[in-house]
Every structure is written in C-alpha cells, then in structure tokens.
C-alpha atoms as a PDB file:
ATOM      1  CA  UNK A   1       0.000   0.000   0.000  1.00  0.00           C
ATOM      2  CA  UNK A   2       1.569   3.535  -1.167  1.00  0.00           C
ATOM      3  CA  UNK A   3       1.149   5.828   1.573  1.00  0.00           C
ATOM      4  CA  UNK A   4       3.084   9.145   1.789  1.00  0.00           C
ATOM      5  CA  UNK A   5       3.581  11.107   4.597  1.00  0.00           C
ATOM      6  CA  UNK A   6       5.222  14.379   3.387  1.00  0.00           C
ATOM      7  CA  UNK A   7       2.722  16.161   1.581  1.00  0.00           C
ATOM      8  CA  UNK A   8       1.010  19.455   2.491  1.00  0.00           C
ATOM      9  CA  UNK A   9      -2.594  19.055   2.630  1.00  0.00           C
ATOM     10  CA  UNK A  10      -4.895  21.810   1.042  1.00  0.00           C
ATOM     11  CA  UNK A  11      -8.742  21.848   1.212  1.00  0.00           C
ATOM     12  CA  UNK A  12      -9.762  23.047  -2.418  1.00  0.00           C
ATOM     13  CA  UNK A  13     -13.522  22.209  -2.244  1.00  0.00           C
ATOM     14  CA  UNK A  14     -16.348  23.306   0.205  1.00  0.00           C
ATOM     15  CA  UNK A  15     -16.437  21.117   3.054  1.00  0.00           C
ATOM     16  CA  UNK A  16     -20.526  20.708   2.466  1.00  0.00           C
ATOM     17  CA  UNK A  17     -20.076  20.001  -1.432  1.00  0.00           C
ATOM     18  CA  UNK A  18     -17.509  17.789  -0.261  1.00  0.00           C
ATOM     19  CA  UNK A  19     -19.489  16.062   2.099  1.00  0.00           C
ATOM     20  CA  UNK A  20     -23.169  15.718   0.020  1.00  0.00           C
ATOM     21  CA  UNK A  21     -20.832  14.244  -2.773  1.00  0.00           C
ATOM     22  CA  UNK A  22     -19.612  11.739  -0.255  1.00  0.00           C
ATOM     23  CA  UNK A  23     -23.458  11.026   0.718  1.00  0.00           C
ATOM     24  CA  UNK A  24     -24.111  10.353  -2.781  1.00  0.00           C
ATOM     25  CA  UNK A  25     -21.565   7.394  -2.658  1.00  0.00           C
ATOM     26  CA  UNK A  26     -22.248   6.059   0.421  1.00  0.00           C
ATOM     27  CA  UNK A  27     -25.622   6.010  -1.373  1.00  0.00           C
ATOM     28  CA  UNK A  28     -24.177   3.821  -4.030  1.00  0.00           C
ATOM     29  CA  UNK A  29     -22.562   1.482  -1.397  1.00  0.00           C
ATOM     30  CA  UNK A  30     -25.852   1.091   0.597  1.00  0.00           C
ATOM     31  CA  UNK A  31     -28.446   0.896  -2.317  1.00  0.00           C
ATOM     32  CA  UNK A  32     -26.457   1.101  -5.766  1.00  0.00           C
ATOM     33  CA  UNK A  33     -24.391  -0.679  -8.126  1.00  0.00           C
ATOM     34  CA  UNK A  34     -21.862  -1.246  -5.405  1.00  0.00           C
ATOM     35  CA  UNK A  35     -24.298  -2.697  -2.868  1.00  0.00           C
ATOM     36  CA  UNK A  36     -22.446  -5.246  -1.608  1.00  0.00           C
ATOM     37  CA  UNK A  37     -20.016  -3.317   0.289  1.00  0.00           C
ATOM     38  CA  UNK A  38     -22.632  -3.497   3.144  1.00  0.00           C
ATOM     39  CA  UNK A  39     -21.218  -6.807   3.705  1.00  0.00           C
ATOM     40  CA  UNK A  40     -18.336  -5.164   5.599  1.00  0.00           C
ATOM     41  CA  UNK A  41     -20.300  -4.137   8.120  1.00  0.00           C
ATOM     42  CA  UNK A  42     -18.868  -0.162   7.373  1.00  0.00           C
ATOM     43  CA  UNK A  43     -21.253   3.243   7.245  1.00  0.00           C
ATOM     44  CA  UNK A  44     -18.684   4.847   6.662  1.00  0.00           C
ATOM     45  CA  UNK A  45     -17.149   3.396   3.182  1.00  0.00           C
ATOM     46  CA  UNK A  46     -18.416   4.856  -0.389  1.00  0.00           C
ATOM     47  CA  UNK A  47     -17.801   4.408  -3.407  1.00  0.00           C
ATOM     48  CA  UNK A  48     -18.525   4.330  -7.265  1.00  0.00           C
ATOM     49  CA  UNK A  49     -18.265   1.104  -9.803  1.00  0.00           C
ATOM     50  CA  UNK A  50     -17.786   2.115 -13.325  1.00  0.00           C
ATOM     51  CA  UNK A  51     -17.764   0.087 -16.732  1.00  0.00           C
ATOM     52  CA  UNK A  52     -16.659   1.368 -20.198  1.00  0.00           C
ATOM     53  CA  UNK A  53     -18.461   1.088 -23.298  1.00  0.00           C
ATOM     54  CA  UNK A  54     -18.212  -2.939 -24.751  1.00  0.00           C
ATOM     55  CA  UNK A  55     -16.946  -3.739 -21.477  1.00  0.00           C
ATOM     56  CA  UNK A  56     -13.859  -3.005 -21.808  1.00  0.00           C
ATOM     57  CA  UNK A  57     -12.385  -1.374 -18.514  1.00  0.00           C
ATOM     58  CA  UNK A  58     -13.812  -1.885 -14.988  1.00  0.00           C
ATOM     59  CA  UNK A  59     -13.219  -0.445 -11.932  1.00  0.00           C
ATOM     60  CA  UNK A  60     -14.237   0.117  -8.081  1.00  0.00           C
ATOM     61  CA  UNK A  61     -13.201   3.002  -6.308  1.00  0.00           C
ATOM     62  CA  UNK A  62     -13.810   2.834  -2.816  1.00  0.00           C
ATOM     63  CA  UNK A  63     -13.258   4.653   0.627  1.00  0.00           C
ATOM     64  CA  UNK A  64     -13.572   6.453   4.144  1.00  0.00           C
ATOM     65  CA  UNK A  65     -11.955   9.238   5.397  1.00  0.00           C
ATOM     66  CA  UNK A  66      -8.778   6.752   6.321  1.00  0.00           C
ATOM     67  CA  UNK A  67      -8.518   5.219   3.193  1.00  0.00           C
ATOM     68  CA  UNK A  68      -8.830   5.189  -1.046  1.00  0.00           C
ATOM     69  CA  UNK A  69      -8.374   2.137  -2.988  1.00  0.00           C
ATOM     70  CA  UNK A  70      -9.250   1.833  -6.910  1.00  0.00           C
ATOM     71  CA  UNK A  71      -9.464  -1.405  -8.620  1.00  0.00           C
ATOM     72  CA  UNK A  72      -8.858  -1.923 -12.225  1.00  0.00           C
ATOM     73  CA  UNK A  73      -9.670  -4.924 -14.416  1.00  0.00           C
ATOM     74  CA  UNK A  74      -8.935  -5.166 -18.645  1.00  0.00           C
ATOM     75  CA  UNK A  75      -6.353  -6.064 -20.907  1.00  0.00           C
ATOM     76  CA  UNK A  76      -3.674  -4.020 -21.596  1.00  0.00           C
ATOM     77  CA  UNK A  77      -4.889  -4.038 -25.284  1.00  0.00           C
ATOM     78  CA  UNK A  78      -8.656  -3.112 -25.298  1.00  0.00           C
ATOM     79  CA  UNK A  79     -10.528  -6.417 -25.597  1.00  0.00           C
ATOM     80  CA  UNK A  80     -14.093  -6.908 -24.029  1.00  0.00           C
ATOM     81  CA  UNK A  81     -14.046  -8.351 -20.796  1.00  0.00           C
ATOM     82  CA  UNK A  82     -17.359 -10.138 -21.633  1.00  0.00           C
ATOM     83  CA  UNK A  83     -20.944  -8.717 -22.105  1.00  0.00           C
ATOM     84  CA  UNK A  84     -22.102  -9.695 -18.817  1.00  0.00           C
ATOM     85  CA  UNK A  85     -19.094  -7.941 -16.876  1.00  0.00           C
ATOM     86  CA  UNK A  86     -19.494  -5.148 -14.688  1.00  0.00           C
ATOM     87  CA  UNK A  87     -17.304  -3.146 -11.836  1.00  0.00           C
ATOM     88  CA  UNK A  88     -19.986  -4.623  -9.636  1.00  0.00           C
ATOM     89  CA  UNK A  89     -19.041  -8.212 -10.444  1.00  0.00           C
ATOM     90  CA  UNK A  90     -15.320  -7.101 -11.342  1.00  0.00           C
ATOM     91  CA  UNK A  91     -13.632  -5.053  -9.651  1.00  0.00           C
ATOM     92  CA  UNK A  92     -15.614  -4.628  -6.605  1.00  0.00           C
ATOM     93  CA  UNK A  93     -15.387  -8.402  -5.159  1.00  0.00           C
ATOM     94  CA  UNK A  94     -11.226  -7.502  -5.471  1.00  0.00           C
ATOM     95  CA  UNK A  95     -12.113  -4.586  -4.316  1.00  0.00           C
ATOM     96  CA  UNK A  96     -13.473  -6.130  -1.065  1.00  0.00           C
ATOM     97  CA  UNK A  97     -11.066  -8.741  -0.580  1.00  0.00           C
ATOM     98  CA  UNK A  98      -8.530  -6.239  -0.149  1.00  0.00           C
ATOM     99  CA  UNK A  99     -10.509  -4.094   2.023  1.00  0.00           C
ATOM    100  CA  UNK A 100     -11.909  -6.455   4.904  1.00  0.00           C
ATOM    101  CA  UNK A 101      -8.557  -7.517   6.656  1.00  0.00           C
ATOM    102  CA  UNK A 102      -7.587  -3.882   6.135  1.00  0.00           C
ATOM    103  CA  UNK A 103     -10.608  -1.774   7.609  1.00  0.00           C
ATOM    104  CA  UNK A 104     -10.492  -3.194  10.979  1.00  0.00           C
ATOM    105  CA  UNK A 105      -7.591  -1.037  11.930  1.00  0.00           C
ATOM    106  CA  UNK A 106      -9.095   2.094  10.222  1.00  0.00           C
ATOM    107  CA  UNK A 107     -11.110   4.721  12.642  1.00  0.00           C
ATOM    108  CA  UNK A 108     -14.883   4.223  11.939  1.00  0.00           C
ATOM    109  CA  UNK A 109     -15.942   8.076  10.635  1.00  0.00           C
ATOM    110  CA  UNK A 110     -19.219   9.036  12.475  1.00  0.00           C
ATOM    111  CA  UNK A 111     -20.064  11.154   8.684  1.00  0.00           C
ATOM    112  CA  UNK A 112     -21.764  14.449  10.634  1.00  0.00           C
ATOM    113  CA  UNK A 113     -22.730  16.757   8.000  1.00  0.00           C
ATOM    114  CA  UNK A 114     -20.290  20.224   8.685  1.00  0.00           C
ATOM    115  CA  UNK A 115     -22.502  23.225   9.083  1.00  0.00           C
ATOM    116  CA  UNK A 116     -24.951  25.373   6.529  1.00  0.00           C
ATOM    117  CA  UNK A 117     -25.793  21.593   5.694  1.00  0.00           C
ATOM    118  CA  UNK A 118     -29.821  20.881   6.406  1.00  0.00           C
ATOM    119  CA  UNK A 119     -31.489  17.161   6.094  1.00  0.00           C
ATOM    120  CA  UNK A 120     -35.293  17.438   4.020  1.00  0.00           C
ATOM    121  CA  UNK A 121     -37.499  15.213   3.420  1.00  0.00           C
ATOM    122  CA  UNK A 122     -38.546  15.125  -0.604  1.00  0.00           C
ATOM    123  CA  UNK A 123     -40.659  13.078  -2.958  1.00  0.00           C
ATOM    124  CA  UNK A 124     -38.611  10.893  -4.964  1.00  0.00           C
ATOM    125  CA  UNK A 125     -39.831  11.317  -8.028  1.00  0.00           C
ATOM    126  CA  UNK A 126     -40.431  15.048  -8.123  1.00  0.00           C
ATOM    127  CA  UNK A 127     -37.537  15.970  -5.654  1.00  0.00           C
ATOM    128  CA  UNK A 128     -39.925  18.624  -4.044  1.00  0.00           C
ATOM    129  CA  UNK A 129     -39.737  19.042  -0.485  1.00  0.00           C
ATOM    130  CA  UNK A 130     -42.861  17.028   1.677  1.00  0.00           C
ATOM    131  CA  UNK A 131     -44.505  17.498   4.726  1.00  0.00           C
ATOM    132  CA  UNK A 132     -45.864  13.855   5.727  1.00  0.00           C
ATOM    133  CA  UNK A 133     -44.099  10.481   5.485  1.00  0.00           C
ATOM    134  CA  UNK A 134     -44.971   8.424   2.704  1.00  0.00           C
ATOM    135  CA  UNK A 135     -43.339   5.122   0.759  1.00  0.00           C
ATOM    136  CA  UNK A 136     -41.755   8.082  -1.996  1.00  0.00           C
ATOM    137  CA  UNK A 137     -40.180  10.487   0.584  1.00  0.00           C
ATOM    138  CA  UNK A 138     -36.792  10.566   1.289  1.00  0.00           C
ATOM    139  CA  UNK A 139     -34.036  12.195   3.143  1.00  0.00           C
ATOM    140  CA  UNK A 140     -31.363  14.421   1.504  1.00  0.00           C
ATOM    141  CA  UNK A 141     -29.018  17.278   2.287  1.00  0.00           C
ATOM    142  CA  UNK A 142     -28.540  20.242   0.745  1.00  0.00           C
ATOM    143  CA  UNK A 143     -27.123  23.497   1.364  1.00  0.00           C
ATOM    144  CA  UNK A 144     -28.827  25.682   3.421  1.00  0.00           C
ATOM    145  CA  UNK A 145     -28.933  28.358   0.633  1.00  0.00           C
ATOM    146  CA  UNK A 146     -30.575  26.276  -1.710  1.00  0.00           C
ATOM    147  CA  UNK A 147     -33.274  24.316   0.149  1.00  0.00           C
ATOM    148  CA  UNK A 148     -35.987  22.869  -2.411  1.00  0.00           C
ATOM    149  CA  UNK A 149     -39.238  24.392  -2.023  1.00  0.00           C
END
C-alpha cells in the first residue's frame, strides 16, 4: 500500500459540497451498483463502480476518510471483458477482498454533516420538499442556501 507522509494538505472544495458528494456514494454502497459493500459491516465506506463502453475497462473506487483504494480490471490491449461484466461483479469483489482484513484497523468516521448543511425530506420522483411520510419520501441534504421548495 503507497502511503506518503510528506505532503502538504490543502482543502480546495467546500467542506458541504464535499461532504453531500460523499453522501451520494455512500448512497451507491448502501443501495447502488456497489451494494455489496454493506457486507463489511462499514457506514462509513463509499464508493462508485464504473464500466466502459463494450466492457472493456472496470473499476471500483472505494473509501472512508482513512482510506482510497481503486481497482482496475482489462487487458492491456482493449478487448471486451465479456458482455455480462461489470465493476460490480469485477472489480468490486477484489475490491473487497482487499478491504476487509484492512478496515479493521481504520477509525470508523461518524459522517456528521459540517454546518450550513440541512437534512429534508422530498418526494422521490419530483424531488420537491414534503410534509408527511410516505413510501416516496426521502431524506437528503442540501445546502442551506438552496433548500428545495
């Protein structure tokens, strides 16, 4: 595992963008393409599977606040991996063999949204914001300044 120590870190993104893009892939771990990555028992892990065209390339980026780990799989000449291959049956089973020895030793990230973030419940299809519950409400964040109405 490359890890360097000597670098000077520099936040170039707003802590709440930051922080509803991370939401969006834990989103994908929990419920998405990259479901499975519930099995490791982790709130705290997101990520994003990808495939290219014909099947060509696949990958799993993963991670927590600790940790980032990509998986690749192809050829080194572009050759289809197979029309029923996918980063979710690809990359991301690598993906979490690698990881599951190696999260037990990373901090478990309690993910509290930084503040001018607010929590609304919206209709799924319509992303408007609701009042009652109902089987199509959900919640997301969003910036204060731009609430849905």
């Amino acid at each position: 595992m490359f890890q360097r120590e000597d670098i000077e870190i520099k936040q170039v993104i707003d802590a709440r963008i930051a922080f509803i893009i991370k939401d969006i892939l834990q989103e994908a771990a929990r419920r998405g393409t990259a479901k499975k990555v519930k099995e490791l028992g982790r709130g705290d892990l997101a990520g994003k599977t990808g495939t290219t065209n014909e099947a060509e390339s696949t990958w799993f980026t993963g991670f927590n606040e600790s940790l980032v780990t990509t998986v690749w799989v192809g050829f080194d000449q572009p050759k289809s991996l197979g029309n029923r291959e996918f980063g979710s049956s690809t990359a991301l089973p690598i993906w979490m063999d690698f990881m599951q020895p190696n999260i037990d030793n990373l901090p478990k990230n309690k993910n509290l949204p930084p503040e001018g973030i607010v929590s609304i419940k919206i209709d799924k299809r319509t992303g408007l914001k609701v009042e009652s519950d109902s089987r199509n409400s959900i919640f997301e964040y969003y910036l204060e300044e731009h609430l849905p109405k």
